[in-house]
Structures are given as structure tokens and as C-alpha cells.
C-alpha atoms as a PDB file:
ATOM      1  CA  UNK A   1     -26.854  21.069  74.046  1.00  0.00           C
ATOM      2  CA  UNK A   2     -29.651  23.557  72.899  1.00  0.00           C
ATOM      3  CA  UNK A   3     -27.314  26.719  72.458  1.00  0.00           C
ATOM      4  CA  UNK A   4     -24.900  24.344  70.181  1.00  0.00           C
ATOM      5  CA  UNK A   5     -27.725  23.039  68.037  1.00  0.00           C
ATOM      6  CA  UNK A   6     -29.033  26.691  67.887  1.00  0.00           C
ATOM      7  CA  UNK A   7     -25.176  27.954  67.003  1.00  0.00           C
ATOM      8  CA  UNK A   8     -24.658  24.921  64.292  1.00  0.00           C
ATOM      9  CA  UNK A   9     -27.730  26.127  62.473  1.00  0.00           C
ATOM     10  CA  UNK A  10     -27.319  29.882  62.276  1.00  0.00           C
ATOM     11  CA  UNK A  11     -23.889  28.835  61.310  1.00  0.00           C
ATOM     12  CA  UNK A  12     -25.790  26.796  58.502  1.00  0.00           C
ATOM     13  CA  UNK A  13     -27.870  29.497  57.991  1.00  0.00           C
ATOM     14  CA  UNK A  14     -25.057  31.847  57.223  1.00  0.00           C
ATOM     15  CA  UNK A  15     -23.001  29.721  55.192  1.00  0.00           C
ATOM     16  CA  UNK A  16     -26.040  28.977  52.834  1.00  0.00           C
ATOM     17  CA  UNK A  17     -26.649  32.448  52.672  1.00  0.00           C
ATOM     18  CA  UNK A  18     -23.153  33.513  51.923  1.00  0.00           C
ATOM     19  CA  UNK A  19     -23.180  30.966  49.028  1.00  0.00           C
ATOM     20  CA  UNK A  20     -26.359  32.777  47.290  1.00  0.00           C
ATOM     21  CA  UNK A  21     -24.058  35.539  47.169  1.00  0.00           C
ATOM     22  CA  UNK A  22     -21.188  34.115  45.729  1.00  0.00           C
ATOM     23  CA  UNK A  23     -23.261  32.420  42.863  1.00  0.00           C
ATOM     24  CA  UNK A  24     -24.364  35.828  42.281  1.00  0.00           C
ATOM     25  CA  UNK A  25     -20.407  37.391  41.577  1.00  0.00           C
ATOM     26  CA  UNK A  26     -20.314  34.121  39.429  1.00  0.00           C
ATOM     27  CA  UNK A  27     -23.229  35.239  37.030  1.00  0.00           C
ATOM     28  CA  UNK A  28     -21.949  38.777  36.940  1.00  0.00           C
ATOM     29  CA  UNK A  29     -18.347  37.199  35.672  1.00  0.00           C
ATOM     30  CA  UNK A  30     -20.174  35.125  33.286  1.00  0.00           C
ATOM     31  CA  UNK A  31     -21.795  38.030  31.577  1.00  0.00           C
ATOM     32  CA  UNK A  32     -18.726  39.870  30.871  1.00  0.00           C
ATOM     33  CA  UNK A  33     -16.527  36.908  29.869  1.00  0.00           C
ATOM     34  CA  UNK A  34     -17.781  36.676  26.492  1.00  0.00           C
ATOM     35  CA  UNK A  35     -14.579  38.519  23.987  1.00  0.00           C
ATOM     36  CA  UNK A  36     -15.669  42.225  22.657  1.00  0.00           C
ATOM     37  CA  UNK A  37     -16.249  42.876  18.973  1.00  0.00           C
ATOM     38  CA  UNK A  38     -14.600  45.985  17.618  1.00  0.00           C
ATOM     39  CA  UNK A  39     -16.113  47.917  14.436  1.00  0.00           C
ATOM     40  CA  UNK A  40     -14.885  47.134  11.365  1.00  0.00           C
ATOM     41  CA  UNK A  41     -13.413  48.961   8.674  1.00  0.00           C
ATOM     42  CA  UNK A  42     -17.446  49.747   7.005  1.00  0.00           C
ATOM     43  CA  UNK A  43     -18.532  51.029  10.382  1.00  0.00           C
ATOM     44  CA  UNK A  44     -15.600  53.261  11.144  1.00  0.00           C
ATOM     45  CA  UNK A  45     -15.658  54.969   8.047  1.00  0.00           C
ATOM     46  CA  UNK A  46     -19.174  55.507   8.875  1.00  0.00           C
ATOM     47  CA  UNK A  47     -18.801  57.447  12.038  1.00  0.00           C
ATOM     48  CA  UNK A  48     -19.471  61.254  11.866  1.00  0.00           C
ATOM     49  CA  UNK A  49     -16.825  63.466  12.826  1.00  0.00           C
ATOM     50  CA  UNK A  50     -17.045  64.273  16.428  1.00  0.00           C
ATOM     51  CA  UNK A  51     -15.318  67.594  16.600  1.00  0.00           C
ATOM     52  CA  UNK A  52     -17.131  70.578  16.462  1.00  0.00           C
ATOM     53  CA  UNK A  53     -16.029  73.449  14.380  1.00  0.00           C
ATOM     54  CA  UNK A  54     -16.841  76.794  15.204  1.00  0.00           C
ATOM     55  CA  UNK A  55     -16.852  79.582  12.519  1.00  0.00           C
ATOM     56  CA  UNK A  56     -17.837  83.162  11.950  1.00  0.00           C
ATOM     57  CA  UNK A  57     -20.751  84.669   9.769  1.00  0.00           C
ATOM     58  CA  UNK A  58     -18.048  85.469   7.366  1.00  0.00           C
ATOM     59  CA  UNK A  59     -16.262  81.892   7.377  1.00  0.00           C
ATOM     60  CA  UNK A  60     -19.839  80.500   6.916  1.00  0.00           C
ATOM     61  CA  UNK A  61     -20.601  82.043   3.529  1.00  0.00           C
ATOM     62  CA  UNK A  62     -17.263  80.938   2.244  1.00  0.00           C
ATOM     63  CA  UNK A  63     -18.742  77.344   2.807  1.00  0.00           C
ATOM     64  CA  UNK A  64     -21.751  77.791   1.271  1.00  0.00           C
ATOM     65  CA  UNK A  65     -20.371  79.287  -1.911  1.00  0.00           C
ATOM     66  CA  UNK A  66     -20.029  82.956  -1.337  1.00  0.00           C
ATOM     67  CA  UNK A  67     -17.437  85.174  -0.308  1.00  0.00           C
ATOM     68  CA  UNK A  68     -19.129  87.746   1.872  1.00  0.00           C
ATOM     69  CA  UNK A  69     -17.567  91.584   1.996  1.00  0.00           C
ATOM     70  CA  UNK A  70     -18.333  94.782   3.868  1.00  0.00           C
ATOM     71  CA  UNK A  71     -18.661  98.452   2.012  1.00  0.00           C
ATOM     72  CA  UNK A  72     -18.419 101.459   3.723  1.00  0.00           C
ATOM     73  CA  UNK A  73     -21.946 101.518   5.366  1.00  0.00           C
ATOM     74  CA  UNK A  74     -20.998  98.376   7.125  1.00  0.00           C
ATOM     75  CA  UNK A  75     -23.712  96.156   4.846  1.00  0.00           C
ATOM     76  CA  UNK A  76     -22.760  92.782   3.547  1.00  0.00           C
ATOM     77  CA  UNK A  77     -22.141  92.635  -0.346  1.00  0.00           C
ATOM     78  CA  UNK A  78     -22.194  88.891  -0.998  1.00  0.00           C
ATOM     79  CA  UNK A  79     -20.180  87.685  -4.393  1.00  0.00           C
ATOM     80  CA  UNK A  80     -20.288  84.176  -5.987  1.00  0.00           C
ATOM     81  CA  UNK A  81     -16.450  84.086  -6.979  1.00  0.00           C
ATOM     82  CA  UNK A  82     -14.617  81.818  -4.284  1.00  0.00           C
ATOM     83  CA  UNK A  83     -10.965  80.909  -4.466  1.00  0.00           C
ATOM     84  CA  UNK A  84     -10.857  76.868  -4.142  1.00  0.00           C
ATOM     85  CA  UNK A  85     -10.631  75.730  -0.611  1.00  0.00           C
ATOM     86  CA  UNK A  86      -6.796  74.206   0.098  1.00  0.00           C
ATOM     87  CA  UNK A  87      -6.863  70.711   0.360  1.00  0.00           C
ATOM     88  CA  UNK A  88      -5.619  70.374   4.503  1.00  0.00           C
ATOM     89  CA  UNK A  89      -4.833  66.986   6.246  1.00  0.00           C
ATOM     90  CA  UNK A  90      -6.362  66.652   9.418  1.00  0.00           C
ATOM     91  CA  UNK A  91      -5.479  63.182  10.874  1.00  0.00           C
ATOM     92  CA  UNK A  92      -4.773  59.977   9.694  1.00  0.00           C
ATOM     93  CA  UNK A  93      -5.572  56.239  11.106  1.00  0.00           C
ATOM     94  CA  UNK A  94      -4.889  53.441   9.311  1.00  0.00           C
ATOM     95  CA  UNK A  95      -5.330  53.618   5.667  1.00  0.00           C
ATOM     96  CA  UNK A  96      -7.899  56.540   5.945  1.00  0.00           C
ATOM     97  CA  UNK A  97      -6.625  60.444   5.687  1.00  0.00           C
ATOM     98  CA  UNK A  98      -9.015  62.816   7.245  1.00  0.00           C
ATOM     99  CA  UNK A  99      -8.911  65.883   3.886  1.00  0.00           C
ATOM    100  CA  UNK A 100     -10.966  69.045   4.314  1.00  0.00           C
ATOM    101  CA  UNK A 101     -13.305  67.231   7.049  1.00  0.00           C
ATOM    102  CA  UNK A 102     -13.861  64.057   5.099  1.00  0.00           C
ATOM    103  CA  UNK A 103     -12.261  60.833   5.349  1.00  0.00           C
ATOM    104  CA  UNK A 104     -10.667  59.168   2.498  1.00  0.00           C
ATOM    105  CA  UNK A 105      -8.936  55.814   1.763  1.00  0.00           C
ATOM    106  CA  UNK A 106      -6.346  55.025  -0.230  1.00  0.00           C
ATOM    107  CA  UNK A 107      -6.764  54.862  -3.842  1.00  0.00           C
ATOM    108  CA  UNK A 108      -9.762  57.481  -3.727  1.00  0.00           C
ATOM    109  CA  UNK A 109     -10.188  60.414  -5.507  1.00  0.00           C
ATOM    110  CA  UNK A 110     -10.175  64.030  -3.834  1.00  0.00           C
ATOM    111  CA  UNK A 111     -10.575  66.660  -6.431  1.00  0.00           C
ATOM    112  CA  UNK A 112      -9.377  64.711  -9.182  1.00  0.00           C
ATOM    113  CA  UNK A 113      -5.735  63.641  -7.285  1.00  0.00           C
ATOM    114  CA  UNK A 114      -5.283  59.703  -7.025  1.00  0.00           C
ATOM    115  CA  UNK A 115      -4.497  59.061  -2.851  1.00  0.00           C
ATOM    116  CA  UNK A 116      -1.570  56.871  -3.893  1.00  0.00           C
ATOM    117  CA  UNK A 117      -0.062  56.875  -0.587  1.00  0.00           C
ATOM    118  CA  UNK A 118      -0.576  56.830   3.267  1.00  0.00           C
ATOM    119  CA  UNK A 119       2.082  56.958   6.293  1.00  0.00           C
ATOM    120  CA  UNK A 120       2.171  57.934   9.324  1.00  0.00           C
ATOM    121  CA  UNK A 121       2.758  61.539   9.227  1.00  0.00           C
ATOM    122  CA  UNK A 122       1.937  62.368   5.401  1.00  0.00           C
ATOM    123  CA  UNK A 123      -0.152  61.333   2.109  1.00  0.00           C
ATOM    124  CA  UNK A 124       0.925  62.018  -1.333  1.00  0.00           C
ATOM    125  CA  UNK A 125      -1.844  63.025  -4.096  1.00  0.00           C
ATOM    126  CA  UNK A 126      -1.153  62.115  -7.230  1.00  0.00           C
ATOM    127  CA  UNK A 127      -2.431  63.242 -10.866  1.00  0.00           C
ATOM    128  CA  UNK A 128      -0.403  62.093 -13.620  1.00  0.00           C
ATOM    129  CA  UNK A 129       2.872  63.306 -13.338  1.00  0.00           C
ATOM    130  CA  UNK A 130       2.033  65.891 -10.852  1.00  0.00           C
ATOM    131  CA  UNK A 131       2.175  65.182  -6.708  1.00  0.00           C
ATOM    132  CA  UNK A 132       1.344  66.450  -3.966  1.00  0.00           C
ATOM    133  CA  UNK A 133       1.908  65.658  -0.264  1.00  0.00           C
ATOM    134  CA  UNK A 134      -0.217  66.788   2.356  1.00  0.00           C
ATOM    135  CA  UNK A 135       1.359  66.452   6.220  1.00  0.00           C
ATOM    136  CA  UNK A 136      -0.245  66.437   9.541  1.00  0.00           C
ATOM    137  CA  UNK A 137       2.722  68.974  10.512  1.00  0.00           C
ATOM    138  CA  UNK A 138       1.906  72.708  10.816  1.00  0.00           C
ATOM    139  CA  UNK A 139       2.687  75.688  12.663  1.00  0.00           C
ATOM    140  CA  UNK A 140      -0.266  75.614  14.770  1.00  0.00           C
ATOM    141  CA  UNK A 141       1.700  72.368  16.751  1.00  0.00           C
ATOM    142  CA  UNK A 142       4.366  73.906  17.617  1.00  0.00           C
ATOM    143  CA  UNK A 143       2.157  75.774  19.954  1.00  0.00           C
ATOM    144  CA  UNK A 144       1.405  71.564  21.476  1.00  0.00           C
ATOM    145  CA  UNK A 145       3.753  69.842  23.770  1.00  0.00           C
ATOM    146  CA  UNK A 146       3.582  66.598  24.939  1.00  0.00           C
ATOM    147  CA  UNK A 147       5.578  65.613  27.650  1.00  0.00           C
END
């Protein structure tokens, strides 16, 4: 009669133990039931760019203003005169156009063109009567396959 009443109560024992544990699993589930916020449309455009862009000495001085040019000793004559940077569509999502490494929504202005229009593959830039449609498509893709 001794080894069942010692038996019944480690099998007590146990059970109560086990049931510590499960309560456990039930506040973990409990913290991750609540529903997920996403970002809104504020907070996206927010968000900094998160490619990385290498670019040469040369390429560099274009941005800041200058074009930069060699002579024949191999020193660097800088100039002021630089040709306007093309306007190049990087990506779009939603209603937002990524243009020269900035994103713009529809109805802004990038150098003085109107963004009158967003799908999936293209924008159109308008200034009066004068348009201009910008695509994600280029040459460069061709290179990209996706199977």
C-alpha cells in the first residue's frame, strides 16, 4: 500500500508540474495573438533608401556639381558646366515612383513635370502639352531572369 501511495503522488507531482508548463505555452500564445500594425503611407515615404550605390571619384563630382576631366599630366581640371542629370525610374509601389533616388507621389512635381500618372510598369510626366513617360524597362534587365 506504501509503493501505491508513493506512485499516486509522484504521479501528482508530475501532472502538476506538467501543467506549469503548459500555462507557460499559453502566455507565450497570448503575447503574439494581438493583430500586427503595418506602416502607413507617412512612414513609408519616410524610409531611407536602403540600397547602396557605389560610384567613382569621377561619378562623384558629377553629383556635387562638377564635371571632373583629366589633361595630359594626368591632374584633375574640375569645370562647373554639368549637362542635367536624366530623369530615370527606379521602382514603383503603389502610388509612389522611385525618380533619380527620390520617391515621388502622384501629382508631385519633379523638375517642373506634373506626375499625372502611375502603373505598374511606367509613369507619365506631364508639362502642359508636353509628356513624358518614364518605364522601369531597360536594357540592363534583359541581363535578369526569373524563372
Amino acid at each position: 500500500m506504501k509503493k501505491y501511495l508513493i506512485l499516486i503522488s509522484i504521479l501528482f507531482l508530475t501532472v502538476t508540474l506538467s501543467s506549469d508548463e503548459l500555462s507557460w505555452v499559453d502566455t507565450q500564445i497570448e503575447a503574439i495573438k494581438p493583430s500586427r500594425k503595418g506602416m502607413n503611407k507617412s512612414e513609408i515615404i519616410n524610409i531611407n533608401n536602403p540600397f547602396i550605390y557605389l560610384k567613382s571619384k569621377d561619378k562623384q563630382a558629377k553629383i556635387n556639381g562638377k564635371r571632373s576631366t583629366r589633361n595630359a599630366k594626368g591632374i584633375n581640371n574640375i569645370s562647373s558646366k554639368v549637362a542635367p542629370k536624366r530623369l530615370m525610374l527606379s521602382a514603383i509601389v503603389n502610388d509612389s515612383a522611385l525618380i533619380n533616388e527620390k520617391w515621388y507621389n502622384l501629382n508631385d512635381k519633379v523638375r517642373g513635370y506634373k506626375l499625372s500618372s502611375i502603373n505598374s510598369a511606367s509613369i507619365i510626366l506631364s508639362k502642359g502639352k508636353k509628356k513624358l513617360v518614364l518605364t522601369t524597362n531597360n536594357s540592363a534587365s534583359r541581363n535578369i531572369k526569373f524563372k
